[in-house]
PDB file of N, CA and C in Angstrom:
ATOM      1  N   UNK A   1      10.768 -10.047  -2.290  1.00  0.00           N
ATOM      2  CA  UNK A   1       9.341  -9.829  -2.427  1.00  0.00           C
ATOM      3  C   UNK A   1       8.938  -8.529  -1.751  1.00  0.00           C
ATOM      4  N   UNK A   2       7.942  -7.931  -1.930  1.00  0.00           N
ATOM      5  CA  UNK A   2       7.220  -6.805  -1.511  1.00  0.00           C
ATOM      6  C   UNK A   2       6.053  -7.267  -0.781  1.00  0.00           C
ATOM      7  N   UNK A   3       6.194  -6.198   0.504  1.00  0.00           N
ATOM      8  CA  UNK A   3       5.104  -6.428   1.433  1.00  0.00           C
ATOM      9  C   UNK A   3       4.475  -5.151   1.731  1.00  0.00           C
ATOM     10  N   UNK A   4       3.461  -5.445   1.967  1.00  0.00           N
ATOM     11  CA  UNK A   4       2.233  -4.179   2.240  1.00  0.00           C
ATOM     12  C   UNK A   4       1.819  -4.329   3.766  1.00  0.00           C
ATOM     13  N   UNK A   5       1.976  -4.491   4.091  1.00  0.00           N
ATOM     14  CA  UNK A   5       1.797  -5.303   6.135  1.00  0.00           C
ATOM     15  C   UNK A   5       1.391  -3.880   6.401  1.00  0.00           C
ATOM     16  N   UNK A   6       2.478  -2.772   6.294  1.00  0.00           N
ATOM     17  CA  UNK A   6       2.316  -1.677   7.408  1.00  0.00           C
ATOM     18  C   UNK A   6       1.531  -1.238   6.473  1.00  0.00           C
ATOM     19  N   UNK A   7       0.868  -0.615   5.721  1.00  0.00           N
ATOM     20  CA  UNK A   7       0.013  -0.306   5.005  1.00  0.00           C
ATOM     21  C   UNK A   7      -1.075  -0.551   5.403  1.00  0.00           C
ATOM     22  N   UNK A   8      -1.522  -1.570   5.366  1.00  0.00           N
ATOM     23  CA  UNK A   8      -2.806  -2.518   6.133  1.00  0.00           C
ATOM     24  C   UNK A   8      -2.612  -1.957   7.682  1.00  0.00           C
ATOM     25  N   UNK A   9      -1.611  -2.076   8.527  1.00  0.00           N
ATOM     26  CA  UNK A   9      -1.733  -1.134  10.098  1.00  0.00           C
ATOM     27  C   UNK A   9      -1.794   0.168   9.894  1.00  0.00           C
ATOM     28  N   UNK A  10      -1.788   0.697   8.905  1.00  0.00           N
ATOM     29  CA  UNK A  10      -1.667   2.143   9.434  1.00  0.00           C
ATOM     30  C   UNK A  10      -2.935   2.524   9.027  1.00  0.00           C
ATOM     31  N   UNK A  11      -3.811   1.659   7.912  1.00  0.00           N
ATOM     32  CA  UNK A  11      -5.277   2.137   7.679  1.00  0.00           C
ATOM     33  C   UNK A  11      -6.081   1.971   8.545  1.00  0.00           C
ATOM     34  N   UNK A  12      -5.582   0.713   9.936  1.00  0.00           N
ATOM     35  CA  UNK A  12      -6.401   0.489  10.826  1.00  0.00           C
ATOM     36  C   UNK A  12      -6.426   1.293  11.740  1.00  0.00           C
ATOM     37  N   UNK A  13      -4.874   2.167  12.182  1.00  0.00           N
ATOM     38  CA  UNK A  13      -4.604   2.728  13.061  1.00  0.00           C
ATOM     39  C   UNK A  13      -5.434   4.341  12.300  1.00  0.00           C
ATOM     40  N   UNK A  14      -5.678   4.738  11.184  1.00  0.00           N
ATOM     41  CA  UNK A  14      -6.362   5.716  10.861  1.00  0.00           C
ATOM     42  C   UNK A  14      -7.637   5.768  10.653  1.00  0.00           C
ATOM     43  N   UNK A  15      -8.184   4.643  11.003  1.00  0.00           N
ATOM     44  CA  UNK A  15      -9.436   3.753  10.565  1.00  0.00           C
ATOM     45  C   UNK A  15     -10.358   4.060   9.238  1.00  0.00           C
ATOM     46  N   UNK A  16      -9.467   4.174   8.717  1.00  0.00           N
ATOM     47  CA  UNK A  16      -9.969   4.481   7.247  1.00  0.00           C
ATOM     48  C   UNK A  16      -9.504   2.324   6.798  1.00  0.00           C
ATOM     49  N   UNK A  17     -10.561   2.548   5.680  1.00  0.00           N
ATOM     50  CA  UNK A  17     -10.588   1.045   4.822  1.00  0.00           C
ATOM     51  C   UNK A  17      -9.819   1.365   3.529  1.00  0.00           C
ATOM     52  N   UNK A  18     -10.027   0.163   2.941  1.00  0.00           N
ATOM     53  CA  UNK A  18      -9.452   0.086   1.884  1.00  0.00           C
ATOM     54  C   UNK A  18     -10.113   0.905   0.599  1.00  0.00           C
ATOM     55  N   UNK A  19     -11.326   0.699   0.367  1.00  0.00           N
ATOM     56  CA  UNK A  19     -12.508   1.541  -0.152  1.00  0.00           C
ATOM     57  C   UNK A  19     -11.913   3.124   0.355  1.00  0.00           C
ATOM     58  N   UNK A  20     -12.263   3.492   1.000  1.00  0.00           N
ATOM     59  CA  UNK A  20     -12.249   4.594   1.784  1.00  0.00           C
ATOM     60  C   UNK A  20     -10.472   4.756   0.960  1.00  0.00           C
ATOM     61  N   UNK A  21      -9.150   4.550   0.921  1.00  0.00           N
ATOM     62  CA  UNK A  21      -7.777   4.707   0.243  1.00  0.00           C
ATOM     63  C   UNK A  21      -8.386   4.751  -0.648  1.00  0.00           C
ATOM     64  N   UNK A  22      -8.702   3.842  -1.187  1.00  0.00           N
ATOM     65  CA  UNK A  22      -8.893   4.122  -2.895  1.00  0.00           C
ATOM     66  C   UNK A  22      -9.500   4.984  -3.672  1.00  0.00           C
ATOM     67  N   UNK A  23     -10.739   5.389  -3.001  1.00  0.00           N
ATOM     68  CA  UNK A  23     -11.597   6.517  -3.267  1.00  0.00           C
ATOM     69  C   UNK A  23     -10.510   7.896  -3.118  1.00  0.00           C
ATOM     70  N   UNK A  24     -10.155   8.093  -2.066  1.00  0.00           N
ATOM     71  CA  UNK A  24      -9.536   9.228  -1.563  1.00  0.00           C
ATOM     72  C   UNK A  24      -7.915   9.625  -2.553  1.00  0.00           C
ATOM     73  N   UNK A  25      -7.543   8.769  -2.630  1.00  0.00           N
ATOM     74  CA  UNK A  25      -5.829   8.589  -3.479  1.00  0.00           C
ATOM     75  C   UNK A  25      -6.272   8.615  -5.101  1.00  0.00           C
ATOM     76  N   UNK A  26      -7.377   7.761  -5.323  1.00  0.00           N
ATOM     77  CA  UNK A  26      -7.578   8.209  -6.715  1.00  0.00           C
ATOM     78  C   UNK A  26      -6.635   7.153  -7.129  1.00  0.00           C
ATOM     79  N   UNK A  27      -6.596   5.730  -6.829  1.00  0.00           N
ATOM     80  CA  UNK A  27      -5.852   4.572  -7.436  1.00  0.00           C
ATOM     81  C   UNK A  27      -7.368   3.236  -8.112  1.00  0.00           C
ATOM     82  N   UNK A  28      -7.350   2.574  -8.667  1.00  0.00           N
ATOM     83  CA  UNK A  28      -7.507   1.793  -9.254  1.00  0.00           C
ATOM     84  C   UNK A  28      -8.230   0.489  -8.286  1.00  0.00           C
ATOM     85  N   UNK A  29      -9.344  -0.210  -8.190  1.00  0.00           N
ATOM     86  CA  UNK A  29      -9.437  -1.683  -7.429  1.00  0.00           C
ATOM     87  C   UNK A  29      -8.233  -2.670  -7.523  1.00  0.00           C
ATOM     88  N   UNK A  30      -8.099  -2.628  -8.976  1.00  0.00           N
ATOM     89  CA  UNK A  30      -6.878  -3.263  -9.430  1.00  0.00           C
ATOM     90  C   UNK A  30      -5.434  -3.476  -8.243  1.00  0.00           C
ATOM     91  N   UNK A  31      -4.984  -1.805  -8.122  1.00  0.00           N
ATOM     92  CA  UNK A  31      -3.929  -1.605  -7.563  1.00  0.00           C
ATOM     93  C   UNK A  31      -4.027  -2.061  -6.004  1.00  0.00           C
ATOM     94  N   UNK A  32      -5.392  -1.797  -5.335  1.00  0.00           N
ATOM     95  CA  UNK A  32      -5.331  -2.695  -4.143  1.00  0.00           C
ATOM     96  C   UNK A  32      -5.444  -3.940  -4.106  1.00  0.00           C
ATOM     97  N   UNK A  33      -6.074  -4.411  -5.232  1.00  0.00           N
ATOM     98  CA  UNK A  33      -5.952  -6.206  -5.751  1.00  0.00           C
ATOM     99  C   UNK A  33      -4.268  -6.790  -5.125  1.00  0.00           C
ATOM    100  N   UNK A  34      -3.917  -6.245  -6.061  1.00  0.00           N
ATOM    101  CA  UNK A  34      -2.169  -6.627  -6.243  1.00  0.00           C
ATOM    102  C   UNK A  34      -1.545  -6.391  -5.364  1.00  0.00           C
ATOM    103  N   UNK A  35      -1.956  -5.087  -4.393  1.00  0.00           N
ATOM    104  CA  UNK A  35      -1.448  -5.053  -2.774  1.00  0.00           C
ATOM    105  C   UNK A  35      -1.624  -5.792  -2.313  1.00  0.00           C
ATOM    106  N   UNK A  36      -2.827  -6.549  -2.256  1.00  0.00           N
ATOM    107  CA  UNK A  36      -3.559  -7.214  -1.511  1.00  0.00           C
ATOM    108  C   UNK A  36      -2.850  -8.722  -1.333  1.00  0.00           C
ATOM    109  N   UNK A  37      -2.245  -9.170  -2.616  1.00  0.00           N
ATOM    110  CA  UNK A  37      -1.286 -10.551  -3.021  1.00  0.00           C
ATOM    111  C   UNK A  37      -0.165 -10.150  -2.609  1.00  0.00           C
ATOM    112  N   UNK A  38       0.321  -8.979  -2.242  1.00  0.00           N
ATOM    113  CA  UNK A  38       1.706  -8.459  -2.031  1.00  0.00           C
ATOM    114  C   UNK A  38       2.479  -8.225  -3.864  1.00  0.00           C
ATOM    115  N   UNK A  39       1.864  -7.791  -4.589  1.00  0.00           N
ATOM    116  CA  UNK A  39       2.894  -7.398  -5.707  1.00  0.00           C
ATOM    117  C   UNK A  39       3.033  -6.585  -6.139  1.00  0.00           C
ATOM    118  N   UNK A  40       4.061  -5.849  -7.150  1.00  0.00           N
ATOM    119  CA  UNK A  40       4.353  -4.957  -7.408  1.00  0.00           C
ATOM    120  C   UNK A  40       3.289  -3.833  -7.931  1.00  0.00           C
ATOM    121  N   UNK A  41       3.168  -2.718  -7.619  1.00  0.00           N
ATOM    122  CA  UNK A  41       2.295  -1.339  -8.203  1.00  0.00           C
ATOM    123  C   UNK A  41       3.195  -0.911  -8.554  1.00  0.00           C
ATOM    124  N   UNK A  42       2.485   0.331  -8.965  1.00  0.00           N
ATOM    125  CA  UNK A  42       3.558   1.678  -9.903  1.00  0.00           C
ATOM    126  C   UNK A  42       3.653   2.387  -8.729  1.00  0.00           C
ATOM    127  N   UNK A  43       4.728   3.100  -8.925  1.00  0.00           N
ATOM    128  CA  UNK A  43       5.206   4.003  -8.093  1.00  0.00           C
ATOM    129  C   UNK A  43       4.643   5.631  -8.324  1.00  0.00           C
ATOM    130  N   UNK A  44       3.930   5.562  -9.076  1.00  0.00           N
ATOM    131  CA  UNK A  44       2.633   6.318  -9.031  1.00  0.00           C
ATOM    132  C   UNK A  44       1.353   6.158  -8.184  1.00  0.00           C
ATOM    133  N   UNK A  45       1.193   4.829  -8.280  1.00  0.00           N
ATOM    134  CA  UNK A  45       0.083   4.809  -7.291  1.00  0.00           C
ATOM    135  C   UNK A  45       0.674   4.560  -6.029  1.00  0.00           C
ATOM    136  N   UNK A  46       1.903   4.186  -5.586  1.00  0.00           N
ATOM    137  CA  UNK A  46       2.364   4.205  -4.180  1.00  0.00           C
ATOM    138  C   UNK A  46       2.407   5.826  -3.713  1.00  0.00           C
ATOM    139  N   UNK A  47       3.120   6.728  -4.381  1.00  0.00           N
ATOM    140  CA  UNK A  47       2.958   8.520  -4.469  1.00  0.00           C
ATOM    141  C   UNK A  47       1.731   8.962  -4.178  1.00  0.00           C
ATOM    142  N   UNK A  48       0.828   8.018  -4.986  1.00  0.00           N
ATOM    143  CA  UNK A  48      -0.690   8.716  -4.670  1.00  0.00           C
ATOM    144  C   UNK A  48      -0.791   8.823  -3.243  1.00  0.00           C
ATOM    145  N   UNK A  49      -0.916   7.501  -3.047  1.00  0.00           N
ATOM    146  CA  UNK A  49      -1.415   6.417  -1.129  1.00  0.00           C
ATOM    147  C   UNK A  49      -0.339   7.130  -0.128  1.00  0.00           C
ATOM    148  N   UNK A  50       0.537   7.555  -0.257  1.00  0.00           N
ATOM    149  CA  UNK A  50       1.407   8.412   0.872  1.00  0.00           C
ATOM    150  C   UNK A  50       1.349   9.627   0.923  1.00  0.00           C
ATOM    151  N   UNK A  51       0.564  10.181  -0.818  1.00  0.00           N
ATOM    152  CA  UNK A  51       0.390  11.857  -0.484  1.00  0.00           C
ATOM    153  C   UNK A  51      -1.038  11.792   0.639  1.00  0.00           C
ATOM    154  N   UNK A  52      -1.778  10.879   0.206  1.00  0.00           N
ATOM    155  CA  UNK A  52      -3.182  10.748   0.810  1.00  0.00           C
ATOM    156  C   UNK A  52      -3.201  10.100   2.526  1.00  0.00           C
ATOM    157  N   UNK A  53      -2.176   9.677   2.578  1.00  0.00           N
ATOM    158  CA  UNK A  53      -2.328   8.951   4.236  1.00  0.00           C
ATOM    159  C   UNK A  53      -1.011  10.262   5.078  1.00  0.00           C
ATOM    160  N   UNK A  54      -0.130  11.090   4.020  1.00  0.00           N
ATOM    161  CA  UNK A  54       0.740  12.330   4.402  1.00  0.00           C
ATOM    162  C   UNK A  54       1.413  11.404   5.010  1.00  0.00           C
ATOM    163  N   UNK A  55       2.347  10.177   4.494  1.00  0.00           N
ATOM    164  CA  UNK A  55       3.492   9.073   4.986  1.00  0.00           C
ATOM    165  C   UNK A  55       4.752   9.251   4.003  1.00  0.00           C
ATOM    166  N   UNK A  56       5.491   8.402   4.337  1.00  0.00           N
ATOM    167  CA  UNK A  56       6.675   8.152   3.441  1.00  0.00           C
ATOM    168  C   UNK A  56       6.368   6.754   3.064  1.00  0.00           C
ATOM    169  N   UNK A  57       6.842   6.426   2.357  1.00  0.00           N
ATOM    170  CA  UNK A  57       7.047   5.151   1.482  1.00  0.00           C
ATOM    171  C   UNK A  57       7.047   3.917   2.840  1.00  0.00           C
ATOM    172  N   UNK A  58       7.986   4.024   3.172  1.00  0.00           N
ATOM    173  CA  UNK A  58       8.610   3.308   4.207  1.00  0.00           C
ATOM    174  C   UNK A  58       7.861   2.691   4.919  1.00  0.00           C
ATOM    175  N   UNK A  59       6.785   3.645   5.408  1.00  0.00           N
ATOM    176  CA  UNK A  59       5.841   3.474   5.938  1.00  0.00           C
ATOM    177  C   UNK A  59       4.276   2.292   5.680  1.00  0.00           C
ATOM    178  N   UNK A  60       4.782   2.265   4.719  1.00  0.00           N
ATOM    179  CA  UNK A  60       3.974   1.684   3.850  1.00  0.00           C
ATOM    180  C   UNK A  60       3.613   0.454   2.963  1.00  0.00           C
ATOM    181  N   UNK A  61       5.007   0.002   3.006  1.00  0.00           N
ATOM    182  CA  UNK A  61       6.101  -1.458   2.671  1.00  0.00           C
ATOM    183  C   UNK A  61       7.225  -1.519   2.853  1.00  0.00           C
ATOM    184  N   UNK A  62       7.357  -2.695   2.064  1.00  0.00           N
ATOM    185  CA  UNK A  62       8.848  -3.012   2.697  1.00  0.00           C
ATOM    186  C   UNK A  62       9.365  -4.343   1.424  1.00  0.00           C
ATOM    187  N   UNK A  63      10.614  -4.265   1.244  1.00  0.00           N
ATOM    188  CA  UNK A  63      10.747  -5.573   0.620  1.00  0.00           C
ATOM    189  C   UNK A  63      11.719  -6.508   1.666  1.00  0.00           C
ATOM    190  N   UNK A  64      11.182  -7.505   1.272  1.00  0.00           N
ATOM    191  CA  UNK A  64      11.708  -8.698   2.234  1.00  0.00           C
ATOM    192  C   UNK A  64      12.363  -9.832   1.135  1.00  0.00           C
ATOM    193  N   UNK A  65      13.213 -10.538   1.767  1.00  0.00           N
ATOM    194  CA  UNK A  65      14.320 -10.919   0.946  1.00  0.00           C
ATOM    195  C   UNK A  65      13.461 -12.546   0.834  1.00  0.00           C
ATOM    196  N   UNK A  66      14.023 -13.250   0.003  1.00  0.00           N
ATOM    197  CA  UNK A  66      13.098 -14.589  -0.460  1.00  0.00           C
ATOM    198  C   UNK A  66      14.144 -15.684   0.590  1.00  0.00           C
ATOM    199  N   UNK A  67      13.343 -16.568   1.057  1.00  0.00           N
ATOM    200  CA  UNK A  67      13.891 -17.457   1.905  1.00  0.00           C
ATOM    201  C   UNK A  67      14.455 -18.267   1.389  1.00  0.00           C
ATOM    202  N   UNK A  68      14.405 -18.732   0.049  1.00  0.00           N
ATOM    203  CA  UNK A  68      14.710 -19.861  -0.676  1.00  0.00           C
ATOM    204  C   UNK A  68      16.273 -19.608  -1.530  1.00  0.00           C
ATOM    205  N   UNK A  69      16.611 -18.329  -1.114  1.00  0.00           N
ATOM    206  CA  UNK A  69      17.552 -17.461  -1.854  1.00  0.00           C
ATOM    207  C   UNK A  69      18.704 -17.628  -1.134  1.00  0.00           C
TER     208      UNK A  69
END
């Protein structure tokens, strides 16, 4: 699964919101919707959100392995 965790800390630690990413990156409500559940985006709009916060990916999520697996 895909997680957005550090994503969510690093907007706090920049104190910018979610509104405030989306406006600025030029992504979709949508695409923070689906962050928001933890699921997959395009890797276009992840490119956007790291040119706009000046991060790496990494930074930003993470995939985590399924427990049931």
């Amino acid at each position: 699964m895909v997680c957005y965790d550090r994503l969510w800390k690093l907007l706090i630690d920049k104190k910018m919101n979610r509104t405030e990413l989306k406006n600025k990156s030029d992504i979709s409500f949508n695409v923070l919707a689906k962050m928001g559940r933890n699921e997959f985006v395009s890797l276009e709009s992840l490119y956007k959100i790291c040119n706009t916060l000046n991060c790496d990916i990494s930074e930003i999520m993470e995939f985590r392995r399924n427990e049931a697996t």
